[in-house]
Protein backbone atom coordinates (compact mmCIF):
# COMPACT_ATOMS: atom_id res chain seq x y z
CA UNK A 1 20.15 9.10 -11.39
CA UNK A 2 18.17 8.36 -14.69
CA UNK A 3 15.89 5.33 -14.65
CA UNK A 4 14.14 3.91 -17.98
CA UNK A 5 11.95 0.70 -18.73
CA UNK A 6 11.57 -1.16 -21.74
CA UNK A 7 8.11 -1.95 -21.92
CA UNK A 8 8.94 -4.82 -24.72
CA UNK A 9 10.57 -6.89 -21.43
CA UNK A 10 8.09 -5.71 -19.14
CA UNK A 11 5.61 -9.14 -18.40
CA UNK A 12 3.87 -7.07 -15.15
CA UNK A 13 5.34 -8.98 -12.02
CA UNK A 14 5.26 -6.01 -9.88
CA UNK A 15 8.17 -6.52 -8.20
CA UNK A 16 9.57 -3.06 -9.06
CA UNK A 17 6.03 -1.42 -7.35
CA UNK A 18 6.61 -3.58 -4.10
CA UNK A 19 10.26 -2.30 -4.01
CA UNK A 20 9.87 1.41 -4.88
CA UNK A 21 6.54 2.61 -4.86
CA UNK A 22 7.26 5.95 -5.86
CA UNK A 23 9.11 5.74 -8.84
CA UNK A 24 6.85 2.39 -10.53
CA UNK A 25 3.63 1.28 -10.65
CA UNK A 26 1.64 -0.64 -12.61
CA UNK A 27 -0.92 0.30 -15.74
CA UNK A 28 -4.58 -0.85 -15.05
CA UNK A 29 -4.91 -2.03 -18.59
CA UNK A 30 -2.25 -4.93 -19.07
CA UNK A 31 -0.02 -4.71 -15.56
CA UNK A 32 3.11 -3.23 -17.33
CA UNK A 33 4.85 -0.90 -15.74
CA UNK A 34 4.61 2.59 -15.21
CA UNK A 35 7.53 4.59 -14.76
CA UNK A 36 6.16 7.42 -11.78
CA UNK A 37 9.74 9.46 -11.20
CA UNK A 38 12.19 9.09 -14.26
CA UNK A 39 15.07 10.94 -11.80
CA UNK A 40 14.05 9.94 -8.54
CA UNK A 41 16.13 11.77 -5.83
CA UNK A 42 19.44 10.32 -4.66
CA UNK A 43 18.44 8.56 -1.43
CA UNK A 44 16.04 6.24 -3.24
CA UNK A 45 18.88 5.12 -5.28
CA UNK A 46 19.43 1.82 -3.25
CA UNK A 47 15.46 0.82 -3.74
CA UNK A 48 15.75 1.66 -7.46
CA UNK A 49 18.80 -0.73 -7.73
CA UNK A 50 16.99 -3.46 -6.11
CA UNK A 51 13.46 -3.09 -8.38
CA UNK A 52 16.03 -3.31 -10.91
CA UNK A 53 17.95 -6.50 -9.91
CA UNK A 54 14.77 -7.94 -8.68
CA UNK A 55 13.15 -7.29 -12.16
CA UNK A 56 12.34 -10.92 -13.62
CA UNK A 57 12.48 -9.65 -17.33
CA UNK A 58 15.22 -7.02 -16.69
CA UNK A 59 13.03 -4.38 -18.01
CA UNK A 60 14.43 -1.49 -15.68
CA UNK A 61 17.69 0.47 -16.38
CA UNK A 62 19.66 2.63 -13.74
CA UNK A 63 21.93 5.24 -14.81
CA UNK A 64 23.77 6.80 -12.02
């Protein structure tokens, strides 16, 4: 799995940090996000997919 943001979308809701914690979080200077684990391991796959769905601005992109 290869995950990317586009920090252009990003507006900082955090919904990608309260979904996968370990792969996103957010920069203390603005609230964008931070992309923690570009290839997270396979079992977080199903959390990934949900930041990414739950992403207001679409910023996140999963490629499996």
């Amino acid at each position: 799995m290869k995950v990317s943001v586009d920090l252009d979308k990003c507006v900082g809701a955090g919904q990608c940090v309260l979904t996968a914690d370990d792969v996103f979080d957010q920069r203390d200077e603005d609230g964008l996000v931070k992309l923690l684990d570009p290839s997270p391991p396979g079992e977080r796959l199903a959390d990934v997919r949900l930041a990414a769905e739950m992403c207001p601005a679409s910023a996140i992109t999963v490629e499996e």
